[in-house]
PDB file of N, CA and C in Angstrom:
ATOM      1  N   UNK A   1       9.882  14.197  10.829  1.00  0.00           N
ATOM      2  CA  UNK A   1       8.434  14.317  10.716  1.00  0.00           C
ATOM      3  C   UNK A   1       7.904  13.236   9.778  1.00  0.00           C
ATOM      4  N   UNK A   2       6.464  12.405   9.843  1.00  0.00           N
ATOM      5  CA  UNK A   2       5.979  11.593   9.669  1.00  0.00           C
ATOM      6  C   UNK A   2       5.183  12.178   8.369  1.00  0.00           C
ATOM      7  N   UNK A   3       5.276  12.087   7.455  1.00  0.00           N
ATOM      8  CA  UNK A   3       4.878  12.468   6.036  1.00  0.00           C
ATOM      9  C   UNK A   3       3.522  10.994   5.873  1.00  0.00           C
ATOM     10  N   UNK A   4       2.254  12.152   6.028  1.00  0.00           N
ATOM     11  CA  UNK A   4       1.036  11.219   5.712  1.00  0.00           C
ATOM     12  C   UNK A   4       0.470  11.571   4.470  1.00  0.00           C
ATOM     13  N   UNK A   5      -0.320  10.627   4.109  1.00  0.00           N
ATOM     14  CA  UNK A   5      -1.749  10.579   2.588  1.00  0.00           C
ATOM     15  C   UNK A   5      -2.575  11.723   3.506  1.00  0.00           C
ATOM     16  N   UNK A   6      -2.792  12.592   2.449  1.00  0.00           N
ATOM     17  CA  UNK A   6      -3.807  13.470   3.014  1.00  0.00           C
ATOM     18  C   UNK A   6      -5.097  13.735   2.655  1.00  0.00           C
ATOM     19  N   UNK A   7      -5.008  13.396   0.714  1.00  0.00           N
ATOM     20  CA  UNK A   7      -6.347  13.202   0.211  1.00  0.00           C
ATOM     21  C   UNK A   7      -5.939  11.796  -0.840  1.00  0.00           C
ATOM     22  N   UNK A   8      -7.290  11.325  -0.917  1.00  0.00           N
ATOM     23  CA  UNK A   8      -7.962  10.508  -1.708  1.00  0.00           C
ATOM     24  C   UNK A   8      -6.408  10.241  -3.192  1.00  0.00           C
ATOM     25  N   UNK A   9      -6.839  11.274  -3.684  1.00  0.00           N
ATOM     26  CA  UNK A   9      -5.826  11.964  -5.124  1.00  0.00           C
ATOM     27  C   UNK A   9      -4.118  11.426  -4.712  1.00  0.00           C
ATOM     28  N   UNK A  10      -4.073  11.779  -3.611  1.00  0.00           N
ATOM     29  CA  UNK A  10      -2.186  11.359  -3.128  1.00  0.00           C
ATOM     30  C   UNK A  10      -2.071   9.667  -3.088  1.00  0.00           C
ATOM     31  N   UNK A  11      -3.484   9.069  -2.538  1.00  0.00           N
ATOM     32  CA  UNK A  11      -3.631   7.850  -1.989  1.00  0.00           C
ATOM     33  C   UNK A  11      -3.623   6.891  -3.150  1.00  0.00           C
ATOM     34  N   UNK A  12      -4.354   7.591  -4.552  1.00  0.00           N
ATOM     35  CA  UNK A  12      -4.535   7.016  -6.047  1.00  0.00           C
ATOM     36  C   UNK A  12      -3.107   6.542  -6.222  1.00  0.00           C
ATOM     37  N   UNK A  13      -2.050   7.615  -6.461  1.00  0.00           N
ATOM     38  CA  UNK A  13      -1.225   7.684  -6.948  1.00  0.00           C
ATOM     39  C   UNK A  13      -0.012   6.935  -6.372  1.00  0.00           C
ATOM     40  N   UNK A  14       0.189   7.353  -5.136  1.00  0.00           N
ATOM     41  CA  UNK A  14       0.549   6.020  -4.502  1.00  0.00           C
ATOM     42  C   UNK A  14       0.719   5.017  -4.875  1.00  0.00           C
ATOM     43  N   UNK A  15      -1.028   4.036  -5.137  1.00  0.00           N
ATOM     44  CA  UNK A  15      -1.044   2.919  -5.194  1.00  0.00           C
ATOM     45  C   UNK A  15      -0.384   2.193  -7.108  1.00  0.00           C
ATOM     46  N   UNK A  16      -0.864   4.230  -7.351  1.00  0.00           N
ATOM     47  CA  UNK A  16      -0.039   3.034  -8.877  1.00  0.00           C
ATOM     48  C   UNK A  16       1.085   3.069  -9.156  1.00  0.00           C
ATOM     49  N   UNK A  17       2.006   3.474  -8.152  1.00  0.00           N
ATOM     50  CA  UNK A  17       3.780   3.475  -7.883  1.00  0.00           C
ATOM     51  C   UNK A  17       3.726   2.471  -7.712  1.00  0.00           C
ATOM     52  N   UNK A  18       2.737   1.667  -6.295  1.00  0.00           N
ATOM     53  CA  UNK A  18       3.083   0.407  -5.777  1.00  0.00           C
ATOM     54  C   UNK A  18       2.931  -0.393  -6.656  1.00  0.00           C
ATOM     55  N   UNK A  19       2.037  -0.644  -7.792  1.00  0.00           N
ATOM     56  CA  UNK A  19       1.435  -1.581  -8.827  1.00  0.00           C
ATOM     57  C   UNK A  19       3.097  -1.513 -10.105  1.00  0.00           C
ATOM     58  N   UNK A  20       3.360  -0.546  -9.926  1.00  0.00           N
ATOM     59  CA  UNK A  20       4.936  -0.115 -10.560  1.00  0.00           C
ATOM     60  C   UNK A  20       5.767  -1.046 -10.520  1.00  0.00           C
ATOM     61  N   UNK A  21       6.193  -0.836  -9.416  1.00  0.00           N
ATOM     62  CA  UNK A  21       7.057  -1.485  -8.311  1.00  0.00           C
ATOM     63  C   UNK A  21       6.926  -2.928  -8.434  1.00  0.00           C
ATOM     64  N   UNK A  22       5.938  -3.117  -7.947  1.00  0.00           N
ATOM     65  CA  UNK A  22       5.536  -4.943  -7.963  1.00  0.00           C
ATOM     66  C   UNK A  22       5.102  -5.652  -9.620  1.00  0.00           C
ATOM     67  N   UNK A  23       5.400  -4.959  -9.933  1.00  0.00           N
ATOM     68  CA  UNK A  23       4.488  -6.009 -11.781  1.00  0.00           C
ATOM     69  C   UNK A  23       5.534  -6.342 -12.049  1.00  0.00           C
ATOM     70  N   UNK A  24       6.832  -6.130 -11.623  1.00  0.00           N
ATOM     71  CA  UNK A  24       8.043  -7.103 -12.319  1.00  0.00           C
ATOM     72  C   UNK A  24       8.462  -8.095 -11.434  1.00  0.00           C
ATOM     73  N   UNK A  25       9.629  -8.542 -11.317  1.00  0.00           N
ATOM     74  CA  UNK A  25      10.182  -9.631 -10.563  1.00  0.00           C
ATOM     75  C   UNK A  25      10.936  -9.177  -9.506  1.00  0.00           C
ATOM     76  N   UNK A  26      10.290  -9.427  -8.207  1.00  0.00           N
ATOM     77  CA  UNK A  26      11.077  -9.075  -6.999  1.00  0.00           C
ATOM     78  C   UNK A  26      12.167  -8.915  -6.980  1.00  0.00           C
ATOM     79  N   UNK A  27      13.118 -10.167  -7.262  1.00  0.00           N
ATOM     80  CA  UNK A  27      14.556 -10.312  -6.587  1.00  0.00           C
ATOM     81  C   UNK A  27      15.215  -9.283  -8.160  1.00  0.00           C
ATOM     82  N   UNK A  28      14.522  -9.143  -8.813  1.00  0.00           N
ATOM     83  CA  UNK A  28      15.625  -7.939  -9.698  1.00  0.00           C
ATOM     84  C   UNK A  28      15.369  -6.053  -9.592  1.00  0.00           C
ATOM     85  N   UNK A  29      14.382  -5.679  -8.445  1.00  0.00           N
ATOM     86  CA  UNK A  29      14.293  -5.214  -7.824  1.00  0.00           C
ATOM     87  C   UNK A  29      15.490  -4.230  -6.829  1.00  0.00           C
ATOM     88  N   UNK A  30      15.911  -3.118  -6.932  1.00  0.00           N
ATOM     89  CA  UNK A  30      17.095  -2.205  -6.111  1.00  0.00           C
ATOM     90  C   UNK A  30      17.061  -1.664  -5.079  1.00  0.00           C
ATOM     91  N   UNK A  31      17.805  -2.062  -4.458  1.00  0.00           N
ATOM     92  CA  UNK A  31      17.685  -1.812  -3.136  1.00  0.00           C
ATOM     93  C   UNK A  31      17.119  -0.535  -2.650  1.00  0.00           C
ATOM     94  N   UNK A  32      17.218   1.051  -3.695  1.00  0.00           N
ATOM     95  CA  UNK A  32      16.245   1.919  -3.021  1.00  0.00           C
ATOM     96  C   UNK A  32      15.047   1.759  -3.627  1.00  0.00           C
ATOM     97  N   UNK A  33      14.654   1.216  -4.437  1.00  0.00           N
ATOM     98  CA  UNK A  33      13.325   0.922  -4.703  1.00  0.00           C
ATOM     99  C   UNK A  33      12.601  -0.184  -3.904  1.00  0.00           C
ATOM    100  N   UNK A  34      13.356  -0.669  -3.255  1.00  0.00           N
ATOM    101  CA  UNK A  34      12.792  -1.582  -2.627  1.00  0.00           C
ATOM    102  C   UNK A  34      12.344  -0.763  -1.234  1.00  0.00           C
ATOM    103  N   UNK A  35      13.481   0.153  -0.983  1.00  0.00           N
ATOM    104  CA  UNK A  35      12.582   1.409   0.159  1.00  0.00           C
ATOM    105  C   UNK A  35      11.863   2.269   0.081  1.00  0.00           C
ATOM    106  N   UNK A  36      11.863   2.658  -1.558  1.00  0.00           N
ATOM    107  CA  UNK A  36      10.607   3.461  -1.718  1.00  0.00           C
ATOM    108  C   UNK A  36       9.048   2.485  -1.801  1.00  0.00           C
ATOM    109  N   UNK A  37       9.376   1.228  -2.221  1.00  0.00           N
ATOM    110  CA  UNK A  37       7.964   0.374  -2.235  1.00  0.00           C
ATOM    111  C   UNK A  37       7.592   0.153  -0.522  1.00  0.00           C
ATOM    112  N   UNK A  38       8.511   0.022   0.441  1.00  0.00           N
ATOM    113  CA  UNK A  38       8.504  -0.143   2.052  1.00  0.00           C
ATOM    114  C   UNK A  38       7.335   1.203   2.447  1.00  0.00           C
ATOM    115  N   UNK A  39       8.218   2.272   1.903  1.00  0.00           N
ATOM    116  CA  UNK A  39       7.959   3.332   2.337  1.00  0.00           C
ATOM    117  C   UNK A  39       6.236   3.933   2.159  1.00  0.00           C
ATOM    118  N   UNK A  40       6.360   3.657   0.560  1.00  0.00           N
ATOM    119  CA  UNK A  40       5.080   3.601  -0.176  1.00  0.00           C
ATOM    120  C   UNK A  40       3.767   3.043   0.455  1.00  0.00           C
ATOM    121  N   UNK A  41       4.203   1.501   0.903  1.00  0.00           N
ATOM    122  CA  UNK A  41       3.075   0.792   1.520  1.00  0.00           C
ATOM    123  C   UNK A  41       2.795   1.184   2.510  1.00  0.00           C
ATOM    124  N   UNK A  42       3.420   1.537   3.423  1.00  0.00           N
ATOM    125  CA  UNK A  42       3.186   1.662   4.807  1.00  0.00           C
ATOM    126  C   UNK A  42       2.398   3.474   4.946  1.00  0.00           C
ATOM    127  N   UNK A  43       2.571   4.365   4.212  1.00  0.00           N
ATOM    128  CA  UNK A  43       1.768   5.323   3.504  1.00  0.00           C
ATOM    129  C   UNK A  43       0.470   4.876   3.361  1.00  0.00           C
ATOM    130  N   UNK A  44       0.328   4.057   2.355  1.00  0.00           N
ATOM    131  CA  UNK A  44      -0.790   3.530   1.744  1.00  0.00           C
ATOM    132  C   UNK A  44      -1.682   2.810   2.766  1.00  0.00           C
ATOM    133  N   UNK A  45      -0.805   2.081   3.772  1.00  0.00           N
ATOM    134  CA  UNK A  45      -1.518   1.266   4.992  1.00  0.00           C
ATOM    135  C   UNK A  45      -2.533   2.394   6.325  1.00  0.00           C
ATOM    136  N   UNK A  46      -0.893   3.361   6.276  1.00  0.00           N
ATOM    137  CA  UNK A  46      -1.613   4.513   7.334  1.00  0.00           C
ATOM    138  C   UNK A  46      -2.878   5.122   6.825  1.00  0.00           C
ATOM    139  N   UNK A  47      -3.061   5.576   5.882  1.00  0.00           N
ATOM    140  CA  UNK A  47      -4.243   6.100   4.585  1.00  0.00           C
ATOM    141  C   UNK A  47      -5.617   5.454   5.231  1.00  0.00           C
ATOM    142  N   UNK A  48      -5.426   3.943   4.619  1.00  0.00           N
ATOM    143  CA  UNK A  48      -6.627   2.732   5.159  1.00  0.00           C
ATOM    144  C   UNK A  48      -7.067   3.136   6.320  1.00  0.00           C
ATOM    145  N   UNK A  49      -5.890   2.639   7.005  1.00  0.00           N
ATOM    146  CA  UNK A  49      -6.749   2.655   8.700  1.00  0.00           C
ATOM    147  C   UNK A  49      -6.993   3.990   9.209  1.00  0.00           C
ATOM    148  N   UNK A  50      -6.381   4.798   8.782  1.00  0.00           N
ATOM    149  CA  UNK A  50      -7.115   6.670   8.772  1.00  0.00           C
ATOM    150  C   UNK A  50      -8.691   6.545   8.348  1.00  0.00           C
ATOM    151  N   UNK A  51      -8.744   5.826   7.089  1.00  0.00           N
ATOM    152  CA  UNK A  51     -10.232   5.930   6.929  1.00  0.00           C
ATOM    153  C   UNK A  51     -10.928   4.865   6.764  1.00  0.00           C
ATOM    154  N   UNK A  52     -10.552   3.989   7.715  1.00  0.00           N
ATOM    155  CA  UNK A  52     -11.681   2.744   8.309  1.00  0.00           C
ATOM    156  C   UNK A  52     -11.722   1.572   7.075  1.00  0.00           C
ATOM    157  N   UNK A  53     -10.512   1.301   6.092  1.00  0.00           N
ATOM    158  CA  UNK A  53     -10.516   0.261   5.577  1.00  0.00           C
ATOM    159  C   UNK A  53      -9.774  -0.835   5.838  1.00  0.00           C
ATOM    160  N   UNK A  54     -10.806  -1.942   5.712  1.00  0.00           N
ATOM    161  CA  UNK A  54      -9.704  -2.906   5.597  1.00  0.00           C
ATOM    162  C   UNK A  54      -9.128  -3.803   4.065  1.00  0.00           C
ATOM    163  N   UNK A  55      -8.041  -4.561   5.000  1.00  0.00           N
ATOM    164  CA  UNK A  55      -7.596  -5.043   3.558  1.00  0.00           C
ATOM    165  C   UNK A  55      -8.045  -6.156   3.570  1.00  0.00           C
ATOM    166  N   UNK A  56      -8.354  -6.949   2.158  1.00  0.00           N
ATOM    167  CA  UNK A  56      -8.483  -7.864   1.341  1.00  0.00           C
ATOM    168  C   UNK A  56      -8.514  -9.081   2.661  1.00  0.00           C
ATOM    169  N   UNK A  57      -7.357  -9.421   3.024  1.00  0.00           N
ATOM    170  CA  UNK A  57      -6.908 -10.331   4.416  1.00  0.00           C
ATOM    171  C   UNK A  57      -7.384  -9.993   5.895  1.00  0.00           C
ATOM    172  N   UNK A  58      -7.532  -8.682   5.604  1.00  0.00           N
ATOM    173  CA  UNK A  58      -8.433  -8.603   7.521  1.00  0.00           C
ATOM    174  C   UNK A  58     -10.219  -8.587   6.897  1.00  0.00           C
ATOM    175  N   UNK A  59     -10.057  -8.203   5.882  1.00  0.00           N
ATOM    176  CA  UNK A  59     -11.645  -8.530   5.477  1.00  0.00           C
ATOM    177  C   UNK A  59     -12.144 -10.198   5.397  1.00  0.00           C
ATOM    178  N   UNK A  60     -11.195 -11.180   4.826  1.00  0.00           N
ATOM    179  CA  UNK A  60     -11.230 -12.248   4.495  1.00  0.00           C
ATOM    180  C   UNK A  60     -11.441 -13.580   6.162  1.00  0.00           C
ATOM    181  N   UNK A  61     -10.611 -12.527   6.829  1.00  0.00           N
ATOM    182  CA  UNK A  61     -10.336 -13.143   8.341  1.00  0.00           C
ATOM    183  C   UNK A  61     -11.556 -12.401   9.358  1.00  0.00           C
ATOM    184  N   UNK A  62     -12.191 -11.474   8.695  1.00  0.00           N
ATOM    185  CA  UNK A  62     -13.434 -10.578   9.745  1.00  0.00           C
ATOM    186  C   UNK A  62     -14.479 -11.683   9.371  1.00  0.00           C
ATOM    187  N   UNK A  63     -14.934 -11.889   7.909  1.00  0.00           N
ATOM    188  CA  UNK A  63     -16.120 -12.732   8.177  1.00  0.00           C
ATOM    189  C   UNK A  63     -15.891 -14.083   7.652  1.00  0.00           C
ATOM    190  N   UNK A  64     -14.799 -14.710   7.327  1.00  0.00           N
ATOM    191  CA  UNK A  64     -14.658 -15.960   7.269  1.00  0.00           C
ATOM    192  C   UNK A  64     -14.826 -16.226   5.421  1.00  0.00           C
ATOM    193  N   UNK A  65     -15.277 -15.487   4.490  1.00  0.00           N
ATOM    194  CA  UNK A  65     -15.452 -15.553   3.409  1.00  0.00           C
ATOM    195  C   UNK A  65     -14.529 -14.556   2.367  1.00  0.00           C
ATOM    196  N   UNK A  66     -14.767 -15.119   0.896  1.00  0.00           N
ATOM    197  CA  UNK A  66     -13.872 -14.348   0.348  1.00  0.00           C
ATOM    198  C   UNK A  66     -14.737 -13.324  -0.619  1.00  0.00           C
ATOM    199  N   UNK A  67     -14.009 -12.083  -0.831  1.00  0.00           N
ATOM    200  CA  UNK A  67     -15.526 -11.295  -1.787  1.00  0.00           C
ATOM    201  C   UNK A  67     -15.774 -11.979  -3.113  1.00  0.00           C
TER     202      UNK A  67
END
């Protein structure tokens, strides 16, 4: 079974695992953390397009400008 973001509050928290995860240096990074950050994002991605956001790069590529 496909384990989704269900509110707002799950979606927060999430993102500050992912901010976790990434503020150090990739390649010293472990291999299950590197599947919980996989896992994490793609959570975080389903979330977005559940509720009509885009990211930074499909926003940047929708109107040609940057915010």
């Amino acid at each position: 079974m496909k384990k989704t973001v269900v509110t707002e509050s799950e979606y927060k928290k999430i993102m500050v695992r992912i901010n976790e995860l990434t503020s150090g240096d990739p390649d010293e990074l472990p291999d299950e953390l590197l599947a919980e950050l996989d896992k994490l994002t793609n959570l975080a991605n389903n979330y977005e397009n559940d509720h009509g956001w885009l990211s930074l790069t499909n926003h940047e590529k929708a109107d040609g400008r940057t915010p």
